[in-house]
N, C-alpha and C. Protein backbone atom coordinates (compact mmCIF):
# COMPACT_ATOMS: atom_id res chain seq x y z
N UNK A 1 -2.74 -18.49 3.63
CA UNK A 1 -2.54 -17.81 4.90
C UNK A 1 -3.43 -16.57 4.97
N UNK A 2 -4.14 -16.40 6.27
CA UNK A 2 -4.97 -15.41 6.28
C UNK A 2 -4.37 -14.63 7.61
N UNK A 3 -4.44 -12.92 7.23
CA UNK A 3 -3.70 -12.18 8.28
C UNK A 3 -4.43 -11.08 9.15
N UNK A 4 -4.88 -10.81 9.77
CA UNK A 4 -5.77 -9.70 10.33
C UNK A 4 -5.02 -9.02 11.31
N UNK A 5 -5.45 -7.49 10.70
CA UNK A 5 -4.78 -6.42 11.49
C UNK A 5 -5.60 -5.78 12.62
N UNK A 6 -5.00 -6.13 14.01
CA UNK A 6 -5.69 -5.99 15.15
C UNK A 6 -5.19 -4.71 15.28
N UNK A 7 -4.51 -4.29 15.55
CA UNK A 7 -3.23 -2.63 15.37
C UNK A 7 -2.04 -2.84 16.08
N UNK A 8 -1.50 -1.49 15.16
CA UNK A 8 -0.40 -1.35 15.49
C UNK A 8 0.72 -2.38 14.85
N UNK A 9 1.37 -3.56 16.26
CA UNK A 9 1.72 -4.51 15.63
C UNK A 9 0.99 -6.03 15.94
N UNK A 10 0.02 -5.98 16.52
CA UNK A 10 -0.45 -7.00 16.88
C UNK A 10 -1.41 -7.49 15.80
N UNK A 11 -1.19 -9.06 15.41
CA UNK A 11 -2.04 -9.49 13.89
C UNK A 11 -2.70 -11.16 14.57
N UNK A 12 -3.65 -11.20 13.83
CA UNK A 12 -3.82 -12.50 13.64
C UNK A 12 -3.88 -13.16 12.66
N UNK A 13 -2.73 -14.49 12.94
CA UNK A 13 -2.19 -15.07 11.21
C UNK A 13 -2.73 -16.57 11.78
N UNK A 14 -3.56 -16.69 10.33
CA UNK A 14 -4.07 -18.12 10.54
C UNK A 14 -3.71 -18.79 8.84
N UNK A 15 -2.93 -20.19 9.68
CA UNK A 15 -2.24 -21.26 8.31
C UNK A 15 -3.15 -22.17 9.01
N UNK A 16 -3.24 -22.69 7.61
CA UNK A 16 -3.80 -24.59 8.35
C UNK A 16 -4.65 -24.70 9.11
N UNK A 17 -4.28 -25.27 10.52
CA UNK A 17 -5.27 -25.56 11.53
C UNK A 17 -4.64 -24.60 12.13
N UNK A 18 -3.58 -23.60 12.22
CA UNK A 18 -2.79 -22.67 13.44
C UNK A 18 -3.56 -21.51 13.44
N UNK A 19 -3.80 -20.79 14.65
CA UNK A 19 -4.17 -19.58 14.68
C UNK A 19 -3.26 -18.91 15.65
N UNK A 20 -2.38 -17.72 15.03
CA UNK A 20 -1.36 -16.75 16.21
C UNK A 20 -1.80 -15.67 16.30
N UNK A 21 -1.75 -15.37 17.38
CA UNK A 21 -1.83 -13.98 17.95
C UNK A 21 0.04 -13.55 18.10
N UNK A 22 0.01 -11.90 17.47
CA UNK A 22 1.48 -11.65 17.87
C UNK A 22 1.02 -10.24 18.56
N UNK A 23 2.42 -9.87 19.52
CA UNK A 23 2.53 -9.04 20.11
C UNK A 23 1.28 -8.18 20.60
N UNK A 24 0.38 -8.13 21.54
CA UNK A 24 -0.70 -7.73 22.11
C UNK A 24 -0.50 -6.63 22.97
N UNK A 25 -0.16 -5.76 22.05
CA UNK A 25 0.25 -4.42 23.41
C UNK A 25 -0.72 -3.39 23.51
N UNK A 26 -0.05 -1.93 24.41
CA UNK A 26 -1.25 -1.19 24.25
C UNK A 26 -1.68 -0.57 23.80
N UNK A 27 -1.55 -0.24 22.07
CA UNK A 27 -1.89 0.48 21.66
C UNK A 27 -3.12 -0.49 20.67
N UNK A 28 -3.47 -1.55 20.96
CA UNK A 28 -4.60 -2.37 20.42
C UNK A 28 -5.37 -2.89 21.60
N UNK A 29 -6.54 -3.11 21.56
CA UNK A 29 -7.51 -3.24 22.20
C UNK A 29 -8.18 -4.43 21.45
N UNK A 30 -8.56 -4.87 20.66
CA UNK A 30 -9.59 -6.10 19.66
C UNK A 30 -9.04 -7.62 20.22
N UNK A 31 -7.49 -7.50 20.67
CA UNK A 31 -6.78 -8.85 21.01
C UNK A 31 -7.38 -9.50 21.97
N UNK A 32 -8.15 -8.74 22.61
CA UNK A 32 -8.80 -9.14 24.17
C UNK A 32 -10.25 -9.84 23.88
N UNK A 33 -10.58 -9.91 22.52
CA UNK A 33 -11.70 -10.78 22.10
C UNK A 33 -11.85 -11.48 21.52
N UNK A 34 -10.13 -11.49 20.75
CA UNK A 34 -10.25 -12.73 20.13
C UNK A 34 -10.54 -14.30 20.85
N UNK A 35 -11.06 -15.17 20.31
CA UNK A 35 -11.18 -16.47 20.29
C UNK A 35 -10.30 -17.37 19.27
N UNK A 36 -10.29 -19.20 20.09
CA UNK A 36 -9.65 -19.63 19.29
C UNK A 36 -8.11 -19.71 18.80
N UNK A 37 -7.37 -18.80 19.80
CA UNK A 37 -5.66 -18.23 19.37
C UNK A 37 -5.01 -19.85 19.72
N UNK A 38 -4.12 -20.35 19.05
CA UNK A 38 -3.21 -21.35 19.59
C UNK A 38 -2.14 -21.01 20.10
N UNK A 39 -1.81 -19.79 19.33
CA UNK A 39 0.14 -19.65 19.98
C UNK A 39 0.13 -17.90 19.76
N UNK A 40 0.68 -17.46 20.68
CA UNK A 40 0.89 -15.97 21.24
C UNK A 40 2.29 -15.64 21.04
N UNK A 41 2.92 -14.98 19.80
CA UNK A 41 4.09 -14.40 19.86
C UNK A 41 4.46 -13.11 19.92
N UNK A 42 5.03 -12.99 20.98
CA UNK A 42 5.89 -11.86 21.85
C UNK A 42 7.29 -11.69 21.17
N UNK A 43 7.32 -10.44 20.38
CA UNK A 43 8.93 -9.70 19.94
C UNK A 43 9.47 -9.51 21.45
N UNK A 44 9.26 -8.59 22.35
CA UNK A 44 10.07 -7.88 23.06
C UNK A 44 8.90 -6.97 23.81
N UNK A 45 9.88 -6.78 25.25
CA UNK A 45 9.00 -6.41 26.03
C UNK A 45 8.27 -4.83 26.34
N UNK A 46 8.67 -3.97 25.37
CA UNK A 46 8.25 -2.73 25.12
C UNK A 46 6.65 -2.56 24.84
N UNK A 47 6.16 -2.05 25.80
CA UNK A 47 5.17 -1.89 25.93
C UNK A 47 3.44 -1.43 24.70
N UNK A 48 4.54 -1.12 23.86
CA UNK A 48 3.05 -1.57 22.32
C UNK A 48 3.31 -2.59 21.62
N UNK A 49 4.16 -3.65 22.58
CA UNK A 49 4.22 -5.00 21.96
C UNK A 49 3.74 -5.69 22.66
N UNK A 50 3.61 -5.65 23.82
CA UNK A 50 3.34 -6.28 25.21
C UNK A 50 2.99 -5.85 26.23
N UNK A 51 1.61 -6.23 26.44
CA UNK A 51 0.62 -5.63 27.64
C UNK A 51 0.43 -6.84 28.60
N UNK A 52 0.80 -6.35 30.02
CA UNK A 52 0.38 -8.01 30.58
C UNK A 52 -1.23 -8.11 30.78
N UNK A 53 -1.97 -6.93 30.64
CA UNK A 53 -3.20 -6.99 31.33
C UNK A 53 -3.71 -7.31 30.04
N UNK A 54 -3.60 -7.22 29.06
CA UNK A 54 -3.79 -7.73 27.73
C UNK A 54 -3.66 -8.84 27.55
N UNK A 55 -2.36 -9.68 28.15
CA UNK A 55 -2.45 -11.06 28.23
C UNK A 55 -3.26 -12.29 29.01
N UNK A 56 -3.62 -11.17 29.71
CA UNK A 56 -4.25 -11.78 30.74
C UNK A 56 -5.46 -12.17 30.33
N UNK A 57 -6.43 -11.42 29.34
CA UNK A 57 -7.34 -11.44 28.94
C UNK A 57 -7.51 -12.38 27.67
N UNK A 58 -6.54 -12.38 26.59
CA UNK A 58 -6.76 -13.28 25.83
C UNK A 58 -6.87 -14.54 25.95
N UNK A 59 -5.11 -14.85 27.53
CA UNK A 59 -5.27 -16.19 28.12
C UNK A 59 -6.62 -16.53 28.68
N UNK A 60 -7.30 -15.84 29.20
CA UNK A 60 -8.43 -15.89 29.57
C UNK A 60 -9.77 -16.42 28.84
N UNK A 61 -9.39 -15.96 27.67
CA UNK A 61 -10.69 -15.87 26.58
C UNK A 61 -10.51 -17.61 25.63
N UNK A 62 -8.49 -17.54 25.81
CA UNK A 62 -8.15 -19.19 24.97
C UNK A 62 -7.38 -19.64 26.53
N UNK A 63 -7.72 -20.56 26.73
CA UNK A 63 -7.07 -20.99 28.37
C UNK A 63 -5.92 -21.69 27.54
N UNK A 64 -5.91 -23.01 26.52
CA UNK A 64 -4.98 -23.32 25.85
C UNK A 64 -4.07 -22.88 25.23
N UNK A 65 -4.13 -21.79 25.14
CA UNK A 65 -3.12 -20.84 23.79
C UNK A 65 -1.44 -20.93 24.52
N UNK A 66 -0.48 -21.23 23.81
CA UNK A 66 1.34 -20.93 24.37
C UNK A 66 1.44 -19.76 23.97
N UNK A 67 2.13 -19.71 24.96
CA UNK A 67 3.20 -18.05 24.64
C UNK A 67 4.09 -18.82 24.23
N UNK A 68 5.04 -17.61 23.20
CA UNK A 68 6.30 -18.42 23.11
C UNK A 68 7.12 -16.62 22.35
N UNK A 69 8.28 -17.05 23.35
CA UNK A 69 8.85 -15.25 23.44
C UNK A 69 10.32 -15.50 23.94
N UNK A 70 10.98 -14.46 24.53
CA UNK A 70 11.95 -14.41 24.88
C UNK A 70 12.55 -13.64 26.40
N UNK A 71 13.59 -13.80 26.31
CA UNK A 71 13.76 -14.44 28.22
C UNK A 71 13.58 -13.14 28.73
N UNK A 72 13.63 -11.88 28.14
CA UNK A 72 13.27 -10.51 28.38
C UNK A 72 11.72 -10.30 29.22
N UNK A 73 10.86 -10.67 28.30
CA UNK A 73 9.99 -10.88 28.12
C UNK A 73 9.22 -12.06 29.27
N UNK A 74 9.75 -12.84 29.44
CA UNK A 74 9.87 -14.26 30.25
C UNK A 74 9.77 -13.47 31.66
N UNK A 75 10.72 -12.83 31.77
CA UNK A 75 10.63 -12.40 33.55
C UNK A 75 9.52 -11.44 33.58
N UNK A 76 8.91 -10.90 32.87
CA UNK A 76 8.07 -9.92 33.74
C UNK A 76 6.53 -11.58 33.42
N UNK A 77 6.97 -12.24 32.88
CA UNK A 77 5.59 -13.41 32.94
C UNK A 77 5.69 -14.51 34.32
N UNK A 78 7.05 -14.15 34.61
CA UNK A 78 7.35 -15.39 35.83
C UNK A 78 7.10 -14.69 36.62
N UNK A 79 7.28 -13.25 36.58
CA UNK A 79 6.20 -12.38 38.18
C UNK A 79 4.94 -12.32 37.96
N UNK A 80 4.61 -13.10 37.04
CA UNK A 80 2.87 -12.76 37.24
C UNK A 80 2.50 -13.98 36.89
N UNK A 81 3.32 -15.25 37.01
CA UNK A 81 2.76 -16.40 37.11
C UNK A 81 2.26 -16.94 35.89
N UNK A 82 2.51 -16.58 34.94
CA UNK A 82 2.34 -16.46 33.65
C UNK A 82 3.36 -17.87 32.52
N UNK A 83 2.87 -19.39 32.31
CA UNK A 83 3.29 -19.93 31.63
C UNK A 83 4.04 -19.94 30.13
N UNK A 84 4.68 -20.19 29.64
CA UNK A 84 5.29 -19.86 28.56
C UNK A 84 6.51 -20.59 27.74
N UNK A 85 6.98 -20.41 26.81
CA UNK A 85 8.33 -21.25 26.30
C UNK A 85 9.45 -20.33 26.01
N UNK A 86 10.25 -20.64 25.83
CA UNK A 86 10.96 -19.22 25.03
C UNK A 86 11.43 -19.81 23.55
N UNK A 87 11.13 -18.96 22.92
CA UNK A 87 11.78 -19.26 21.61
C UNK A 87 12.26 -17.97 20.55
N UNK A 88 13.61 -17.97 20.75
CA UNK A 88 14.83 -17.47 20.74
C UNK A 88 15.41 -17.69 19.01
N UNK A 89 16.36 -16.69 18.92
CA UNK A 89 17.14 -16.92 17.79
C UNK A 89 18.12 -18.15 17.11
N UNK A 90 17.48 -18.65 16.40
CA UNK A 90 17.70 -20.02 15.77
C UNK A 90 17.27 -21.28 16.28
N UNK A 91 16.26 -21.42 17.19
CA UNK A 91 14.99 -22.24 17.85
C UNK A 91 13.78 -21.83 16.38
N UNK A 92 13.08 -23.10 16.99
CA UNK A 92 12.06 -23.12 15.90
C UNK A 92 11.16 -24.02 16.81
N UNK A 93 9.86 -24.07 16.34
CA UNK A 93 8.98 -24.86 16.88
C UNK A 93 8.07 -25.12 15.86
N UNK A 94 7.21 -26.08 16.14
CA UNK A 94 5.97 -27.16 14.91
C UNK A 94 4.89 -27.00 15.60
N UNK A 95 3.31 -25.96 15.02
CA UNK A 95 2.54 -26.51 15.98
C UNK A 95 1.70 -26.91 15.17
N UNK A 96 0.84 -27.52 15.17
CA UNK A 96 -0.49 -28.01 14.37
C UNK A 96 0.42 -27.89 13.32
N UNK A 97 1.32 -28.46 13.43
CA UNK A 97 2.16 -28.90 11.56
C UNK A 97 2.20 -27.43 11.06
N UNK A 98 2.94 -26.25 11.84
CA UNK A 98 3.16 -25.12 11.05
C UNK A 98 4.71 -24.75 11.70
N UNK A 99 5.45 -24.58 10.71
CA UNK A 99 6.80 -24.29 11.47
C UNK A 99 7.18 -23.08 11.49
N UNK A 100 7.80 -22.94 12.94
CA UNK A 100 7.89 -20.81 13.75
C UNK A 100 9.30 -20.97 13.76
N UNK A 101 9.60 -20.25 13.24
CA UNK A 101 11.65 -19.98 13.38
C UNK A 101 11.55 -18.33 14.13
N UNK A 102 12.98 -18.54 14.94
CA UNK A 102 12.97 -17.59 15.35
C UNK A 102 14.05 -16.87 14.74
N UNK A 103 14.36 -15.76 14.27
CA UNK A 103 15.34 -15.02 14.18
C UNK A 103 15.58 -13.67 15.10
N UNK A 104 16.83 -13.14 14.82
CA UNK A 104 17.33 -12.15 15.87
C UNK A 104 17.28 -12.02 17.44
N UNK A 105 18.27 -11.42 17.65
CA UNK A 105 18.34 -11.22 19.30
C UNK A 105 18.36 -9.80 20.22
N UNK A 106 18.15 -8.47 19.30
CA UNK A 106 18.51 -7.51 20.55
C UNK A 106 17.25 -6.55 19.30
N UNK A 107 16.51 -5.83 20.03
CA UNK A 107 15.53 -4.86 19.57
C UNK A 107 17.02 -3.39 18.99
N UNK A 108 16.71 -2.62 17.59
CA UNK A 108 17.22 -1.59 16.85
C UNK A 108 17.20 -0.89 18.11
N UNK A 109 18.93 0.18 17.34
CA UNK A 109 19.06 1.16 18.55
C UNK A 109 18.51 2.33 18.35
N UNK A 110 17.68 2.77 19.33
CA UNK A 110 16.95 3.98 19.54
C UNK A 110 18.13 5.07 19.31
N UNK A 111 18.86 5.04 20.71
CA UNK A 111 19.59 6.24 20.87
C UNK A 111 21.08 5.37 21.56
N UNK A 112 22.15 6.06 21.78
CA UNK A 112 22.77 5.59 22.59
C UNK A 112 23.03 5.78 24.22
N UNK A 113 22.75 4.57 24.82
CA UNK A 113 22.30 5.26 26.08
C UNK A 113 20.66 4.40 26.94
N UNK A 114 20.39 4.23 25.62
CA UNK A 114 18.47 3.71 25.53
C UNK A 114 18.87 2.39 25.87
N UNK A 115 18.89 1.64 26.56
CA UNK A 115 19.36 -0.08 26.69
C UNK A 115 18.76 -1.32 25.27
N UNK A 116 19.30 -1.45 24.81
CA UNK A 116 18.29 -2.52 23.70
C UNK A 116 18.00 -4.05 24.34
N UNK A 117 16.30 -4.32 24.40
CA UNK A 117 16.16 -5.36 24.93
C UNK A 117 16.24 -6.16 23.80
N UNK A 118 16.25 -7.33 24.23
CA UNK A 118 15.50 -8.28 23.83
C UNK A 118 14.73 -8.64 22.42
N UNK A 119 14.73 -8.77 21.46
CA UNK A 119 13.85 -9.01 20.17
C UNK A 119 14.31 -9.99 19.44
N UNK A 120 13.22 -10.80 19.17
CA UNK A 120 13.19 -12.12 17.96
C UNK A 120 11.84 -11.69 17.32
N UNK A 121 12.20 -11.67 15.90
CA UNK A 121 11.32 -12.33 14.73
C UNK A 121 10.85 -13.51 14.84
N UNK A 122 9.91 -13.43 14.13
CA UNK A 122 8.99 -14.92 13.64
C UNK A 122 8.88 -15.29 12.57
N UNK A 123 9.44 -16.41 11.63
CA UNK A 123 8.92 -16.61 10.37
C UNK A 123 8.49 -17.80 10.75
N UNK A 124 6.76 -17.52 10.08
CA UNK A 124 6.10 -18.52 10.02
C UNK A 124 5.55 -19.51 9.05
N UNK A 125 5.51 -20.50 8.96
CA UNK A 125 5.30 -21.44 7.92
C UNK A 125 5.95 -21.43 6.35
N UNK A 126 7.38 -20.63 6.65
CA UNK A 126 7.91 -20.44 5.51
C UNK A 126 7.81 -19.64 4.52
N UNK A 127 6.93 -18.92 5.21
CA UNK A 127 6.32 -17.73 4.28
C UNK A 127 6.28 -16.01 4.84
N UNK A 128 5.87 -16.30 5.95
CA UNK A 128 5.52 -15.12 6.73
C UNK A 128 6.70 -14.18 7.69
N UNK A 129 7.08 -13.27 7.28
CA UNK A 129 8.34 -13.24 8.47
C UNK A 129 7.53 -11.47 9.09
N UNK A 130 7.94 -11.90 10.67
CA UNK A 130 7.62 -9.94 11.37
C UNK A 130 8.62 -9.97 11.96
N UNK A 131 9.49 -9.05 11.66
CA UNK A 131 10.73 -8.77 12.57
C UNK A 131 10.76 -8.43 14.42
N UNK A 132 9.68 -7.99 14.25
CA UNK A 132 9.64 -7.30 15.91
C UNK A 132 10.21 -5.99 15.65
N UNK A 133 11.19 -5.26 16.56
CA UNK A 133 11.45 -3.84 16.41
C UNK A 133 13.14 -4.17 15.98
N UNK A 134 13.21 -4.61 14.95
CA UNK A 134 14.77 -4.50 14.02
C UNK A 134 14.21 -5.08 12.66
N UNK A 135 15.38 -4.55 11.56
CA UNK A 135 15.36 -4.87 10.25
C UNK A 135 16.38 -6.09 10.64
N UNK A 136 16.00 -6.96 10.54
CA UNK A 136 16.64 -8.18 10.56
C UNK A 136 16.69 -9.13 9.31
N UNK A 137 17.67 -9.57 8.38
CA UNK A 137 17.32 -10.62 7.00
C UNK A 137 17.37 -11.74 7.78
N UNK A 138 16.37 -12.61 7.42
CA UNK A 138 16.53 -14.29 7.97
C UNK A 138 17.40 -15.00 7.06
N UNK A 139 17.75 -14.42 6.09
CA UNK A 139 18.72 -15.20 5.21
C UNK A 139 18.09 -16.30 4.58
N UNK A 140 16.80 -16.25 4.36
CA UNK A 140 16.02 -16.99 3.36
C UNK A 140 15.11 -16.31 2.96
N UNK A 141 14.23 -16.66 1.77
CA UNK A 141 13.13 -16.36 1.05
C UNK A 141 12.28 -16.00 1.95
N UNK A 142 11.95 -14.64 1.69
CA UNK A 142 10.31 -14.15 2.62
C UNK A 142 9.30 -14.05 1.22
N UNK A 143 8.31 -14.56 1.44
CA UNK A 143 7.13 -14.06 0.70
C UNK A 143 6.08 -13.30 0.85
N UNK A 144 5.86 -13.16 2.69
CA UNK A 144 5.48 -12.07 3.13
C UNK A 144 5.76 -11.35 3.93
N UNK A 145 6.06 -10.07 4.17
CA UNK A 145 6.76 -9.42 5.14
C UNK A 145 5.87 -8.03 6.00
N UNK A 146 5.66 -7.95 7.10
CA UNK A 146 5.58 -7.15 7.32
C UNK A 146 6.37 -6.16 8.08
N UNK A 147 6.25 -5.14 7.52
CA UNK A 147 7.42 -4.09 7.33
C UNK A 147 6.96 -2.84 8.66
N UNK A 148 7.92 -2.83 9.55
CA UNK A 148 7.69 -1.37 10.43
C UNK A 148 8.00 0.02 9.33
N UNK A 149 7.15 0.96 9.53
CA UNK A 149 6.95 1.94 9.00
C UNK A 149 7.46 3.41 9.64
N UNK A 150 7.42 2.90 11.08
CA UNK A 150 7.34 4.42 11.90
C UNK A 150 7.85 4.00 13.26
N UNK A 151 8.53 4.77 14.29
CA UNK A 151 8.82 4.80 15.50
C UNK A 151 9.91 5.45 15.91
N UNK A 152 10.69 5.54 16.97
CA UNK A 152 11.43 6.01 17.60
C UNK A 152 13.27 5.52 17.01
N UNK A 153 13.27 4.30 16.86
CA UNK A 153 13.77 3.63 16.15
C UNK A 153 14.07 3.46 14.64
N UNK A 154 13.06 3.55 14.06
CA UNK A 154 12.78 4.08 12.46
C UNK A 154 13.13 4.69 11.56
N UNK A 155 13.83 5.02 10.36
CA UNK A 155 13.73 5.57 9.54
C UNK A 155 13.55 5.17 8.32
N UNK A 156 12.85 6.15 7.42
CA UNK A 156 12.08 5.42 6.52
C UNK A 156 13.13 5.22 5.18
N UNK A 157 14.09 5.81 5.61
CA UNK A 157 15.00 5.40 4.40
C UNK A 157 15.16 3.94 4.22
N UNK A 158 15.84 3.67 5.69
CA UNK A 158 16.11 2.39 6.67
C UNK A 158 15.08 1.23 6.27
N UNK A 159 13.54 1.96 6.53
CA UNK A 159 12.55 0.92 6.23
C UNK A 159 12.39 0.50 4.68
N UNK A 160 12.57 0.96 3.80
CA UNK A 160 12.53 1.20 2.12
C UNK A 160 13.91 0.32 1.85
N UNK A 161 14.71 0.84 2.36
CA UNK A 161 16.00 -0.21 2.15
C UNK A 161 16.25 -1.51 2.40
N UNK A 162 15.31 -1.81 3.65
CA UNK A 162 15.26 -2.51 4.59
C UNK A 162 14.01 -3.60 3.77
N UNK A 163 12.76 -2.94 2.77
CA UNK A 163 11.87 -3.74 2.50
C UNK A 163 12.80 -4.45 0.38
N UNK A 164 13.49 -3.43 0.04
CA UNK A 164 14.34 -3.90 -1.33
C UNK A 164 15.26 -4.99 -0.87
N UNK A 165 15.96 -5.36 0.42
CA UNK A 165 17.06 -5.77 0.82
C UNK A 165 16.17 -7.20 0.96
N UNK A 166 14.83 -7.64 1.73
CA UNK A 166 13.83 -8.64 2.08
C UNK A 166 13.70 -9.02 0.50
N UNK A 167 13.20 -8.38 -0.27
CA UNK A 167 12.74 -8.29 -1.57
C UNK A 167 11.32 -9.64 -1.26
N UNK A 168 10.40 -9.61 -0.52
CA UNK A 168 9.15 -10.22 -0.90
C UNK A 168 8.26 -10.02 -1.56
N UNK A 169 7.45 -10.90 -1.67
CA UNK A 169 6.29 -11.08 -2.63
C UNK A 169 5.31 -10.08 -2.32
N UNK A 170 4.87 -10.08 -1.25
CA UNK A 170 3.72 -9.12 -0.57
C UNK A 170 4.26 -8.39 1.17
N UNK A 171 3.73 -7.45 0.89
CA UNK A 171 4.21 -6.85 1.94
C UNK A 171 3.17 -5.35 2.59
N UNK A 172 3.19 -5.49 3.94
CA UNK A 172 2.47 -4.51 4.57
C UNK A 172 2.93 -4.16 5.69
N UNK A 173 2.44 -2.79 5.91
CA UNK A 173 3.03 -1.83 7.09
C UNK A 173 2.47 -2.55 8.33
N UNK A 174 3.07 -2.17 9.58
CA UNK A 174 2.97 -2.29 10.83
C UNK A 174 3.77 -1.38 11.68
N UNK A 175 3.94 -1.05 12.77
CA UNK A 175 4.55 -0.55 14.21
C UNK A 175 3.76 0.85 13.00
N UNK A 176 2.61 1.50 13.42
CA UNK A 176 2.10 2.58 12.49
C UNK A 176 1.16 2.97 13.82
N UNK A 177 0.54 2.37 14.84
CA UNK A 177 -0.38 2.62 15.70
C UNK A 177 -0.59 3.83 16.57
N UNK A 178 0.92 4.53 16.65
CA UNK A 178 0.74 5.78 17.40
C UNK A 178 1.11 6.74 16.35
N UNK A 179 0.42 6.87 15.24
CA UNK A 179 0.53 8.19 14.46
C UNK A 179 -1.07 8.50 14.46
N UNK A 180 -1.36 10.02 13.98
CA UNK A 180 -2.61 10.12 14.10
C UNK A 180 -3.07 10.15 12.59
N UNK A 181 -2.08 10.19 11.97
CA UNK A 181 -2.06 10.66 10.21
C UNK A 181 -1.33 9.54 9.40
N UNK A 182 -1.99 8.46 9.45
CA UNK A 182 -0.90 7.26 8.42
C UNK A 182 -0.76 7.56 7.41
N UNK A 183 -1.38 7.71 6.32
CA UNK A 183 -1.18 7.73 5.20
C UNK A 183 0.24 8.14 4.32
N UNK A 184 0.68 9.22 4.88
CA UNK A 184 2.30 9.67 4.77
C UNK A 184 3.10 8.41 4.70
N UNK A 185 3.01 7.55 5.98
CA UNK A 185 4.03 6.65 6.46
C UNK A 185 3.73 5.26 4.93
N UNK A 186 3.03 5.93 4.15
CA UNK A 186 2.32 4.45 3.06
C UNK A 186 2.77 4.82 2.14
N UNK A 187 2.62 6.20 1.61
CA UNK A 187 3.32 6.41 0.50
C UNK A 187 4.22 5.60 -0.67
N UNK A 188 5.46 6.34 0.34
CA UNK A 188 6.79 5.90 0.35
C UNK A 188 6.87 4.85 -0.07
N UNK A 189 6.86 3.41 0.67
CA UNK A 189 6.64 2.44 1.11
C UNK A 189 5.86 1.58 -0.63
N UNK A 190 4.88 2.18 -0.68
CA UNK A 190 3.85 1.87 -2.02
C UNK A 190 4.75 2.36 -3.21
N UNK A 191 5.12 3.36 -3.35
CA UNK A 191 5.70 3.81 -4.52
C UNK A 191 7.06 2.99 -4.84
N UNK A 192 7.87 3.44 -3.77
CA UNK A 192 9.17 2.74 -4.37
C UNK A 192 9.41 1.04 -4.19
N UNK A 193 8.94 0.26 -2.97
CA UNK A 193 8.93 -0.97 -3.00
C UNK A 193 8.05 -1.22 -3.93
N UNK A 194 7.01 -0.79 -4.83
CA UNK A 194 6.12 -1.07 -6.00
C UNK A 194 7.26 -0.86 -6.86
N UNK A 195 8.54 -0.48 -7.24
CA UNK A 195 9.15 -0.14 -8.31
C UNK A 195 10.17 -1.70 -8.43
N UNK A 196 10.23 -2.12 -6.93
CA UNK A 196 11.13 -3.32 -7.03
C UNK A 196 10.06 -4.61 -7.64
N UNK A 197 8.91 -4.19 -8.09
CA UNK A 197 7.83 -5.47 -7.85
C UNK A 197 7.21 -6.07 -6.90
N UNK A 198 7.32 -5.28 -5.59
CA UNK A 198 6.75 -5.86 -4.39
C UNK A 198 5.37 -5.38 -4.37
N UNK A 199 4.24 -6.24 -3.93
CA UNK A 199 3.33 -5.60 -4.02
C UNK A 199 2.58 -5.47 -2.40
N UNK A 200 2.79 -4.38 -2.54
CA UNK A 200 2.85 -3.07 -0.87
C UNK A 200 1.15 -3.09 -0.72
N UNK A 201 0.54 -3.48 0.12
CA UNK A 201 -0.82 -3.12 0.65
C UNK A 201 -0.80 -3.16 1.86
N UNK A 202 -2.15 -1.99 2.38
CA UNK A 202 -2.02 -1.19 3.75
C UNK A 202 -3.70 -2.94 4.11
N UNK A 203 -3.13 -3.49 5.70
CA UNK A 203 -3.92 -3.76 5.98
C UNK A 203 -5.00 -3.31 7.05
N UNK A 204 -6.09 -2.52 6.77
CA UNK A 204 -6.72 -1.63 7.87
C UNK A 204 -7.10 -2.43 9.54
N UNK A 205 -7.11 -1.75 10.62
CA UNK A 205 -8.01 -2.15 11.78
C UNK A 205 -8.78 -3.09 11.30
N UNK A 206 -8.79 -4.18 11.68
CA UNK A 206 -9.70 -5.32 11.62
C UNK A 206 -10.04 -5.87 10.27
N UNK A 207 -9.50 -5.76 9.27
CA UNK A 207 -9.45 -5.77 7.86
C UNK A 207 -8.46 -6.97 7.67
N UNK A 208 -8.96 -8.13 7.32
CA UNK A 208 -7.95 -9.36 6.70
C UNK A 208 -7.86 -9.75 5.48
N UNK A 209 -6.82 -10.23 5.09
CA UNK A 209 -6.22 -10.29 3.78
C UNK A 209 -5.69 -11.85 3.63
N UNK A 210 -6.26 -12.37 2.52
CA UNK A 210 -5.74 -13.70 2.10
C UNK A 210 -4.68 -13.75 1.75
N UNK A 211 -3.19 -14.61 1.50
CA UNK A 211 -1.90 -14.26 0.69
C UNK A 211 -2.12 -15.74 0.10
């Protein structure tokens, strides 16, 4: 599996013959050139996960590519005419012989008061799991995880607890795109999930990594 960090949280993970694009929001810009995407997964409709003018452009660039997201998410695509599937918590789908499970249903609470939309994870091909914006366990083996680091939502105790509790093989930061100073948010993260045996690497802007 090969993973490339477009930012923020948006990656491109290519198994097999599959190539995904996830969450294309606005705090990344590179998604709009990719080529080649088969399947587009959407956590939730918060806006550095999901840009429609962003979508517009990739659909543009792969005319074939599925969305496949959730019903949150779904209505602001049915006002803009925008095709799609939903795939929801405990749905799964096969594409080019790679299997997408969905886990979870409501994005971590900010504050009380803050409405929580909408959020499903993706584990892909049995290996790969991104939560979207919650610490969610799929209740099986992850081997790779990528781990939110930072946000509104966040804490890094939470995230550290949250990456010993996963206990995977390899693991790297994400939701990191609106800090101006990452390195802090890596630390942590490197030191003590390195103490459980996980082995923690930062994947840079446009920088891909074999697992």
């Amino acid at each position: 599996m090969k993973i490339k960090k477009i930012g923020h949280c948006c990656l491109v993970v290519e198994e097999g013959a599959l190539k995904i694009l996830t969450d294309p929001g606005v705090w990344s810009t590179r998604q709009n050139e990719e080529k080649n995407i088969d399947v587009v997964l959407i956590t939730h409709e918060h806006a550095d996960h999901f840009h429609v003018e962003s979508v517009k452009k990739v659909l543009k660039n792969n005319p074939e590519a599925k969305i496949y997201t959730v019903k949150g998410v779904g209505k602001i695509l049915d006002a803009e005419n925008i095709k799609y599937e939903l795939l929801e918590h405990g749905q799964s789908v096969t594409v080019n012989n790679v299997l997408i499970e969905a886990f979870g249903e409501k994005h971590a609470v900010i504050y009380p008061g803050v409405p929580q939309v909408d959020n499903t994870g993706y584990f892909i091909a049995n290996r790969f799991f991104y939560p979207g914006d919650v610490f969610f366990n799929p209740g099986k083996p992850v081997e790779i995880l990528a781990l939110p680091v930072a946000g509104p939502w966040v804490k890094m105790a939470e995230a550290l607890d949250y990456g010993k509790e996963i206990k995977p093989k390899y693991c790297f930061p994400v939701h990191d795109g609106m800090l101006k100073i990452i390195e802090p948010f890596h630390i942590l993260p490197e030191k003590f999930l390195g103490a459980e045996g996980i082995e923690f690497s930062v994947i840079e802007i446009g920088q891909e990594k074999e697992f």
